[in-house]
C-alpha atoms as a PDB file:
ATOM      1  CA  UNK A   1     -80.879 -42.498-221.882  1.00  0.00           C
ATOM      2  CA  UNK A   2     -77.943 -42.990-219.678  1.00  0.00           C
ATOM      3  CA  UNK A   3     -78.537 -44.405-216.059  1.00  0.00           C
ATOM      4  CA  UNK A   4     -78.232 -41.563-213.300  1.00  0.00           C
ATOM      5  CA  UNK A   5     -78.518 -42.883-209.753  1.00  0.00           C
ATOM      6  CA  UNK A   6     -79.547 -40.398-206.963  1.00  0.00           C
ATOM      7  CA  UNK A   7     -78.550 -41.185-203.418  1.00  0.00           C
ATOM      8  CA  UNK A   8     -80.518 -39.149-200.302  1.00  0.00           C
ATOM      9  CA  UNK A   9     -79.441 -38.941-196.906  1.00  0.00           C
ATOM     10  CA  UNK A  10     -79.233 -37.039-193.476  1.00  0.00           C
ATOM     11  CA  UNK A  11     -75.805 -35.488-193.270  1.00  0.00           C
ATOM     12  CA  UNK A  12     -73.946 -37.581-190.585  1.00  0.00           C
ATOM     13  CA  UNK A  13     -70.734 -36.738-188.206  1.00  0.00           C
ATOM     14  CA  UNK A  14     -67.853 -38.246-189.503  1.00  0.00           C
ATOM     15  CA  UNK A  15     -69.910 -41.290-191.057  1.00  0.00           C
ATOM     16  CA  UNK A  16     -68.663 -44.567-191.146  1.00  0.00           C
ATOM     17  CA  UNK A  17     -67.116 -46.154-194.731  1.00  0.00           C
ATOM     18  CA  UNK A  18     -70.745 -47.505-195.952  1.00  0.00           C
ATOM     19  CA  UNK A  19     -71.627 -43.856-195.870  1.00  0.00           C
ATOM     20  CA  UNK A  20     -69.243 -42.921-198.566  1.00  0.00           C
ATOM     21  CA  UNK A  21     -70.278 -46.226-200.112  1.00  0.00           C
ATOM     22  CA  UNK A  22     -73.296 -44.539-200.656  1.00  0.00           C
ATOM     23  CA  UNK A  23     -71.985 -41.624-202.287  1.00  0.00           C
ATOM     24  CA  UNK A  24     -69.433 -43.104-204.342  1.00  0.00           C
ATOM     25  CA  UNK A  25     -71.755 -45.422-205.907  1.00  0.00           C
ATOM     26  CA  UNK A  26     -74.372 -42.158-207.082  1.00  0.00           C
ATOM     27  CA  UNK A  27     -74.185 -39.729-209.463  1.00  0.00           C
ATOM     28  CA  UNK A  28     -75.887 -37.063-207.019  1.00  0.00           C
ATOM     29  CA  UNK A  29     -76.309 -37.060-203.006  1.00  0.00           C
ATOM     30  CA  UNK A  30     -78.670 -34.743-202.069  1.00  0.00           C
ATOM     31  CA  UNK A  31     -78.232 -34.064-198.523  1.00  0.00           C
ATOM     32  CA  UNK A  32     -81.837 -34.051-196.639  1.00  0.00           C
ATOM     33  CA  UNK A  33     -81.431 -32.017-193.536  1.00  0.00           C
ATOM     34  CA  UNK A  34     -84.741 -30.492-193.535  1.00  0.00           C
ATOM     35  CA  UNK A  35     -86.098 -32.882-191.484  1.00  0.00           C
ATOM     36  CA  UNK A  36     -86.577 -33.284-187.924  1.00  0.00           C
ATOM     37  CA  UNK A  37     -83.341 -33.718-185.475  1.00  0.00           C
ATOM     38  CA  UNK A  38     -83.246 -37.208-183.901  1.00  0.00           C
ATOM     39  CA  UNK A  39     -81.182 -36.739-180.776  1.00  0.00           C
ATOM     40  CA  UNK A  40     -78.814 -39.864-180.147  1.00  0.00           C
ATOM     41  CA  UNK A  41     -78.653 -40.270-183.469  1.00  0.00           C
ATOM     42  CA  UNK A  42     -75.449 -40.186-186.039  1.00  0.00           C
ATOM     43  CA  UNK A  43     -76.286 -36.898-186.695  1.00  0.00           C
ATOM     44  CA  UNK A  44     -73.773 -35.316-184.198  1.00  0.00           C
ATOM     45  CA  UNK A  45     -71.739 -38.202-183.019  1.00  0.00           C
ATOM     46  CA  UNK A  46     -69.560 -41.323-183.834  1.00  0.00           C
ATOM     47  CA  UNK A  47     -66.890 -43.955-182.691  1.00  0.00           C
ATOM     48  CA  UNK A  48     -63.409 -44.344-183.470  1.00  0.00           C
ATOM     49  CA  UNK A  49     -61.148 -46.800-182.124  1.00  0.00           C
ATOM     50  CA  UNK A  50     -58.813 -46.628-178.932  1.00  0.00           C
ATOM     51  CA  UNK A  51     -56.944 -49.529-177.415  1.00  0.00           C
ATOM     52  CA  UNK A  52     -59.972 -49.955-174.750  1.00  0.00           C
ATOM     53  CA  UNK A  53     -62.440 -50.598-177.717  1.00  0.00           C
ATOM     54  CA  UNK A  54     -64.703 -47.896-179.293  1.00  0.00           C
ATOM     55  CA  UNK A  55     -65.293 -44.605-177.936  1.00  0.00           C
ATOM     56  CA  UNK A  56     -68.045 -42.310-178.893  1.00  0.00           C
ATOM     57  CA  UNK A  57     -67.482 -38.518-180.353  1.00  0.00           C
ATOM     58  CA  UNK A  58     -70.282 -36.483-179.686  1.00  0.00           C
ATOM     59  CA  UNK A  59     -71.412 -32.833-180.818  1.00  0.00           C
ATOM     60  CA  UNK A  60     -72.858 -31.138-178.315  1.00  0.00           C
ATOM     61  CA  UNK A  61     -76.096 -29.894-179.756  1.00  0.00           C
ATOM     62  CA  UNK A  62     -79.197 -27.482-178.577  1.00  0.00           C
ATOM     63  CA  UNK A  63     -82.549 -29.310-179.537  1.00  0.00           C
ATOM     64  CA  UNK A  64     -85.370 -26.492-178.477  1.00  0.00           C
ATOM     65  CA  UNK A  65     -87.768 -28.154-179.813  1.00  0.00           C
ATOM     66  CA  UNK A  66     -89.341 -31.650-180.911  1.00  0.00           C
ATOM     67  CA  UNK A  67     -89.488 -30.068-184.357  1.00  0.00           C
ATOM     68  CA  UNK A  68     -86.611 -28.692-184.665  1.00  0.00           C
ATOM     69  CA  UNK A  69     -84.772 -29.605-188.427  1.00  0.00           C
ATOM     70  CA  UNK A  70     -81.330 -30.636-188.630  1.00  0.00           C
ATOM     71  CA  UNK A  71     -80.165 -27.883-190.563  1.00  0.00           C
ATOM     72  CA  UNK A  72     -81.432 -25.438-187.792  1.00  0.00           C
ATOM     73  CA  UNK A  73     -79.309 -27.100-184.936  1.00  0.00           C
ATOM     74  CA  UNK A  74     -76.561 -25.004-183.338  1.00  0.00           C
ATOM     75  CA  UNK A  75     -73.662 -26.028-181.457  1.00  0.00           C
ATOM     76  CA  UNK A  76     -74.132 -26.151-177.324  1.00  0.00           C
ATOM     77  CA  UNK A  77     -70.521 -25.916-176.484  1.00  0.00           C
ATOM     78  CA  UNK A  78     -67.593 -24.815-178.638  1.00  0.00           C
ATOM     79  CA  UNK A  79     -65.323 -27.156-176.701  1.00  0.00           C
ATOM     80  CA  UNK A  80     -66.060 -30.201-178.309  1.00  0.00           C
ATOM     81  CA  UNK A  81     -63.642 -29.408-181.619  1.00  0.00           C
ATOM     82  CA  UNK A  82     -60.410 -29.359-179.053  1.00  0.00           C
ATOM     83  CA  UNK A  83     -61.433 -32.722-177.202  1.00  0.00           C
ATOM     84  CA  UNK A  84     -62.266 -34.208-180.528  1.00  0.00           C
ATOM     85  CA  UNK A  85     -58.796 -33.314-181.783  1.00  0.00           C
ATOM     86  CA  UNK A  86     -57.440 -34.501-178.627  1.00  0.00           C
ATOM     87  CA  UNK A  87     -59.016 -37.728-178.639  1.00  0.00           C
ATOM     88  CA  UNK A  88     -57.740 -38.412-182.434  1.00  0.00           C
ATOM     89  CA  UNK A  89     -54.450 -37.086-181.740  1.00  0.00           C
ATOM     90  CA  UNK A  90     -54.226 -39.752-178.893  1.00  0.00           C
ATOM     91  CA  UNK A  91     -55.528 -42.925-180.464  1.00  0.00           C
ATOM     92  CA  UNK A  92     -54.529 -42.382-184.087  1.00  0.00           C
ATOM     93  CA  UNK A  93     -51.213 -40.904-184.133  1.00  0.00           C
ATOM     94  CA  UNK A  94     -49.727 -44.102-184.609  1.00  0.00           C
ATOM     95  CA  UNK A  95     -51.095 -44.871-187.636  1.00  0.00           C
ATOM     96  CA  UNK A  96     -49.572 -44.495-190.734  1.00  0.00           C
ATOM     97  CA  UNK A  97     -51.405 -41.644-192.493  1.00  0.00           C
ATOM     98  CA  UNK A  98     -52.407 -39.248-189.361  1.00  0.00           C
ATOM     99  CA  UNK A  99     -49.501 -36.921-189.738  1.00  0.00           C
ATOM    100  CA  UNK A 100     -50.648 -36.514-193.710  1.00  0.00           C
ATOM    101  CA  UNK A 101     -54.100 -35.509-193.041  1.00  0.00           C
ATOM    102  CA  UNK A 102     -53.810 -34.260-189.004  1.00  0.00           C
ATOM    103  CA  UNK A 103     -53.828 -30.707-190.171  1.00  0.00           C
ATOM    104  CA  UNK A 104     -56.860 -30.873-192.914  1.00  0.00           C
ATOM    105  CA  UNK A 105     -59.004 -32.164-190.519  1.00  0.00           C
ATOM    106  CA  UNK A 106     -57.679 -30.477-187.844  1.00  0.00           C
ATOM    107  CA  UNK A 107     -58.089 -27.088-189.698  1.00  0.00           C
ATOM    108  CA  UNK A 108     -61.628 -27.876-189.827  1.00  0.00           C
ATOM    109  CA  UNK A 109     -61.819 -28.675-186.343  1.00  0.00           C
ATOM    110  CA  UNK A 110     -60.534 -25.248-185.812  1.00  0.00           C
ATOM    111  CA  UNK A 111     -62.405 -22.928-187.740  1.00  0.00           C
ATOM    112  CA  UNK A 112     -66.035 -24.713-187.422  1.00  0.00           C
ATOM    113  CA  UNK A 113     -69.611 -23.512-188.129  1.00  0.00           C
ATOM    114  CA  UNK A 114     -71.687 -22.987-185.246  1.00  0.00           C
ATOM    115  CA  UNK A 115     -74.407 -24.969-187.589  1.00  0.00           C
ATOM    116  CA  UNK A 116     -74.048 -29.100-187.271  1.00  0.00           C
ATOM    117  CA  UNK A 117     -75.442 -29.628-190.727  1.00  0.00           C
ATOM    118  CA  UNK A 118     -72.381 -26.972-191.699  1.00  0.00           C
ATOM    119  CA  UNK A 119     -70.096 -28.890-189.851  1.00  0.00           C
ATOM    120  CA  UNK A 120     -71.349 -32.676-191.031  1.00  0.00           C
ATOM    121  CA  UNK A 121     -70.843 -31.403-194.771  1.00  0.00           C
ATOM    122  CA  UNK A 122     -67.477 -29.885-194.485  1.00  0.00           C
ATOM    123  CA  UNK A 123     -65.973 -33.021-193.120  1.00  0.00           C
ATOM    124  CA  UNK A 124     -67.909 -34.989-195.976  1.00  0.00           C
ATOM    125  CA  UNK A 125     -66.751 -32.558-198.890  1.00  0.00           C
ATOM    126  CA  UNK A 126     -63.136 -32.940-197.199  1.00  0.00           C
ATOM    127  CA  UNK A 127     -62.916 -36.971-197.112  1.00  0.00           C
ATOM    128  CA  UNK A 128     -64.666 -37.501-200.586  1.00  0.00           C
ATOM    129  CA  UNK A 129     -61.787 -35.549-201.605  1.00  0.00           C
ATOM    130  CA  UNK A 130     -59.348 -37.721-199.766  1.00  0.00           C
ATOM    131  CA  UNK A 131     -61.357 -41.035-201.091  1.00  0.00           C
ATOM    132  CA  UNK A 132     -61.228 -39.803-204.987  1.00  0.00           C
ATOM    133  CA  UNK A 133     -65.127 -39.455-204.430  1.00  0.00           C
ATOM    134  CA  UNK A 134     -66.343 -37.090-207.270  1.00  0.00           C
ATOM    135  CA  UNK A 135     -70.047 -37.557-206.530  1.00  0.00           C
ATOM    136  CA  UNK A 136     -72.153 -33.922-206.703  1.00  0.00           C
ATOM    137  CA  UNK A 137     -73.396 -33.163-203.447  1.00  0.00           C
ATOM    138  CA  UNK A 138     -76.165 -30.947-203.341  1.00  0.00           C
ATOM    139  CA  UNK A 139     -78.602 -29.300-200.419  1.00  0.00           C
ATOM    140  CA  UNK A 140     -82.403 -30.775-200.624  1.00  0.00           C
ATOM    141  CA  UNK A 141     -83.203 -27.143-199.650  1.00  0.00           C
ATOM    142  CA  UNK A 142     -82.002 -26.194-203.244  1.00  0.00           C
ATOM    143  CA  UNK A 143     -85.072 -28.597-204.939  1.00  0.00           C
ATOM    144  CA  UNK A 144     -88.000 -26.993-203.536  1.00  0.00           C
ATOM    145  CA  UNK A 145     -89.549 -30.599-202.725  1.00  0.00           C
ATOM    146  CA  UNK A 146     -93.182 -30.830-201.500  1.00  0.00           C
ATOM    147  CA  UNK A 147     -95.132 -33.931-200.937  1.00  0.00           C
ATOM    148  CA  UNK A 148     -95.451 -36.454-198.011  1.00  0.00           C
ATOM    149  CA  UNK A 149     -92.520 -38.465-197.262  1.00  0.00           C
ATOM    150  CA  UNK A 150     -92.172 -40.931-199.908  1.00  0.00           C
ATOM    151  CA  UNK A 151     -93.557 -38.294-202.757  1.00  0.00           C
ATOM    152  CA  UNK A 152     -90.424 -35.935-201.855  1.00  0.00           C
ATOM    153  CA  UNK A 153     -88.001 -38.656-202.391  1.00  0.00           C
ATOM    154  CA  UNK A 154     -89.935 -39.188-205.825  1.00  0.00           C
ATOM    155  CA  UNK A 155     -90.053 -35.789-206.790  1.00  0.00           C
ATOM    156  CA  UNK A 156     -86.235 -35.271-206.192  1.00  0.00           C
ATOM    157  CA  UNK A 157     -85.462 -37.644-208.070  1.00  0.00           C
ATOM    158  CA  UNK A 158     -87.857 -36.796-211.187  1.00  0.00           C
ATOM    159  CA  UNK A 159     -86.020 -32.696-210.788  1.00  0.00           C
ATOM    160  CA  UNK A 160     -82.911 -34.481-211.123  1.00  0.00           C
ATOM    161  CA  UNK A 161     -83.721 -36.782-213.539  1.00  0.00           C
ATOM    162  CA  UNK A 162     -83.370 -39.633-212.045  1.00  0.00           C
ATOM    163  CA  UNK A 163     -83.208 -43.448-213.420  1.00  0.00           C
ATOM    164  CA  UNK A 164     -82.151 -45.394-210.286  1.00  0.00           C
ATOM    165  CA  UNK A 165     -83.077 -44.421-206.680  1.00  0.00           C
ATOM    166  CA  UNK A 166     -80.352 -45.675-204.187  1.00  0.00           C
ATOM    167  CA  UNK A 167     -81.276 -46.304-200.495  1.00  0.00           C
ATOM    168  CA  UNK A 168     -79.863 -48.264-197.024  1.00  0.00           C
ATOM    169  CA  UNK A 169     -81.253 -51.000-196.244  1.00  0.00           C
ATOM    170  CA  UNK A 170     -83.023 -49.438-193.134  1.00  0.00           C
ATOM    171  CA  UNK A 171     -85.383 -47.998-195.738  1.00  0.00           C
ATOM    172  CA  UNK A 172     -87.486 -50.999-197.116  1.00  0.00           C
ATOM    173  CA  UNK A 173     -89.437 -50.410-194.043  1.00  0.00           C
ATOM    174  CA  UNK A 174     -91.191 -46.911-195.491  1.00  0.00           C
ATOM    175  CA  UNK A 175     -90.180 -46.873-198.665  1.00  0.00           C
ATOM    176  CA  UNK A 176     -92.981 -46.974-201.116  1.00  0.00           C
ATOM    177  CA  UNK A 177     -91.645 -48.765-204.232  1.00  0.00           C
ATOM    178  CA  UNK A 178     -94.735 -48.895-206.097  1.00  0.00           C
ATOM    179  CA  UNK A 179     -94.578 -44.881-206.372  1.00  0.00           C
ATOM    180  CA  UNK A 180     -91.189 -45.281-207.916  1.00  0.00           C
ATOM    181  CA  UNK A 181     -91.860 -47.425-210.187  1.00  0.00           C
ATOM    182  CA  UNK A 182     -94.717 -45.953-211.328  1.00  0.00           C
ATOM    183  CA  UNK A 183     -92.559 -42.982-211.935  1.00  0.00           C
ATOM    184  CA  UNK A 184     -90.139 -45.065-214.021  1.00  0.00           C
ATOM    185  CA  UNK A 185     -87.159 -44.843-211.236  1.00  0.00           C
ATOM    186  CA  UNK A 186     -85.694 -48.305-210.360  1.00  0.00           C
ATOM    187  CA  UNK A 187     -84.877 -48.484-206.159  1.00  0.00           C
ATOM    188  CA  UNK A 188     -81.458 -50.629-205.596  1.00  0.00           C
ATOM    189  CA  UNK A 189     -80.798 -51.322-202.267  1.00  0.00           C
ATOM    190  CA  UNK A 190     -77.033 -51.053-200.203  1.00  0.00           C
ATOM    191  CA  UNK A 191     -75.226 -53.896-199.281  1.00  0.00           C
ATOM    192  CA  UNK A 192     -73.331 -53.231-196.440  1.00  0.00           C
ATOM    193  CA  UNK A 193     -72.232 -57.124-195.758  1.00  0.00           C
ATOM    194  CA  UNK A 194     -69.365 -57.775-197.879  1.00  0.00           C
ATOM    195  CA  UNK A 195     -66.840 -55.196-196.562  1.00  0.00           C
ATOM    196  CA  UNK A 196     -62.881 -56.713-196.510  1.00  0.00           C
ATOM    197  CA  UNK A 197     -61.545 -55.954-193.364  1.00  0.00           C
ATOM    198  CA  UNK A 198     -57.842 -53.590-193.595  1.00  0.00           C
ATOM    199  CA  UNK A 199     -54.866 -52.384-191.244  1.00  0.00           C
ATOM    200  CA  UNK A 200     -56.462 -51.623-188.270  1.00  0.00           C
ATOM    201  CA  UNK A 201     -55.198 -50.864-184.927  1.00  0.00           C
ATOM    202  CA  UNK A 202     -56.510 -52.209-181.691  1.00  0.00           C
ATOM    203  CA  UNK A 203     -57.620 -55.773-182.507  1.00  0.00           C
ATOM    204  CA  UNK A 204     -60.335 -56.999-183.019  1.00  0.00           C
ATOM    205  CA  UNK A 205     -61.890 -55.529-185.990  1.00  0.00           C
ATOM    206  CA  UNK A 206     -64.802 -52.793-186.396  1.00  0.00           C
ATOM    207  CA  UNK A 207     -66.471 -52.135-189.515  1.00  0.00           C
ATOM    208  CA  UNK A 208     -68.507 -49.826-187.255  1.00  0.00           C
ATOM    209  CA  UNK A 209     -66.300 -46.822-186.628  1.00  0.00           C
ATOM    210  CA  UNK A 210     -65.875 -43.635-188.182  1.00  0.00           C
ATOM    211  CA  UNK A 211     -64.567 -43.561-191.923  1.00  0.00           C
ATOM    212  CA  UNK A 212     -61.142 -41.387-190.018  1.00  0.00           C
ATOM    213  CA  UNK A 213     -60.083 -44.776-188.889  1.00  0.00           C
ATOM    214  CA  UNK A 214     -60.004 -46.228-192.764  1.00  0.00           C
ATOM    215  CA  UNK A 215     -58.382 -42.987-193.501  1.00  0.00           C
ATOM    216  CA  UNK A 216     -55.461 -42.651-190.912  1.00  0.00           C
ATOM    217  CA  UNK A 217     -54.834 -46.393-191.200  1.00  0.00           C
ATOM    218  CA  UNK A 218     -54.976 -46.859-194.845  1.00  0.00           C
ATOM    219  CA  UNK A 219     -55.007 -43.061-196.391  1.00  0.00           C
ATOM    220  CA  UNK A 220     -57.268 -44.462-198.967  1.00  0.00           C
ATOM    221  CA  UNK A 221     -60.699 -45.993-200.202  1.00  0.00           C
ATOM    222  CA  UNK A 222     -60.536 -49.533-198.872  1.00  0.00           C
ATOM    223  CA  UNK A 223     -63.731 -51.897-198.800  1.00  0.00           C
END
């Protein structure tokens, strides 16, 4: 049987490179937003880069409740898209691929959801395409899972048929490998340490920021 490797993750706001890292090294991404909203949290924010070091893009977001799932969180204030644009159009018009993608992303800027998971995936979708990222990205919502935490990351990965389970780092502090392996699905773990710096404006270097930066300074994958 051929290896399939299944990646699962929160959607993020305009992640940063190791994000589509992730992806681009699995055969499926199921995106797990039926879980609670953390608030402060990459869900609806992230940093680019401007000449007075990194600035944060945030979503403004309504959290009504503790318990309140990603997937269910609405937008606050439908000015954010305009500053957001604003804010790229300032600190990355300079570089040398903004003008080829300004109006893709822009044109999703401009006709969002009022949903953030909505939002998170159509800027995903949109830069996997710009990245040459064919990985199938697929709603958790769509797998019926059931279990406690660590048995619905099993169970995902046995409807998908699974051989490898890839996870961040972050996640050898829950994860229960045992379970896994007892299931026959072999857990690799990211490395996000080795990235190659690239073309980047406003010196010094951050690996940190928002994939957009890789894109408008590079207009391709480059790790």
């Amino acid at each position: 049987m051929e290896n399939k490797t299944v990646a699962i993750i929160q959607s993020n706001y305009i992640p940063w490179k190791g994000y589509f890292d992730l992806i681009k090294q699995s055969d499926v991404l199921i995106i797990y937003d039926e879980v609670q909203y953390t608030k402060n949290d990459w869900r609806n924010r992230n940093m680019i880069k401007t000449p007075n070091g990194k600035q944060w893009l945030t979503i403004p977001v309504k959290q009504n409740s503790l318990d309140q799932k990603i997937h269910e969180t609405v937008i606050a204030d439908t000015s954010w898209s305009k500053k957001h644009m604003n804010a790229l159009q300032i600190n990355y018009s300079k570089t040398p691929f903004f003008k080829t993608y300004k109006e893709l992303f822009f044109e999703l800027y401009t006709h969002s959801s009022e949903y953030l998971s909505e939002i998170n995936l159509s800027f995903i979708k949109a830069i996997c395409g710009i990245l040459e990222i064919n990985t199938q990205i697929i709603d958790s919502r769509e797998l019926n899972l059931d279990g406690d935490k660590n048995m619905k990351l099993v169970n995902a990965c046995l409807k998908l048929n699974a051989t490898n389970y890839l996870s961040g780092p972050a996640a050898k502090s829950y994860l229960d490998i045992e379970l896994f392996n007892q299931n026959n699905i072999k857990v690799d773990w990211m490395d996000y340490s080795k990235y190659n710096e690239y073309p980047q404006l406003h010196p010094p270097f951050a690996h940190d920021v928002s994939v957009l930066d890789m894109v408008f300074n590079t207009g391709k994958w480059t790790i």
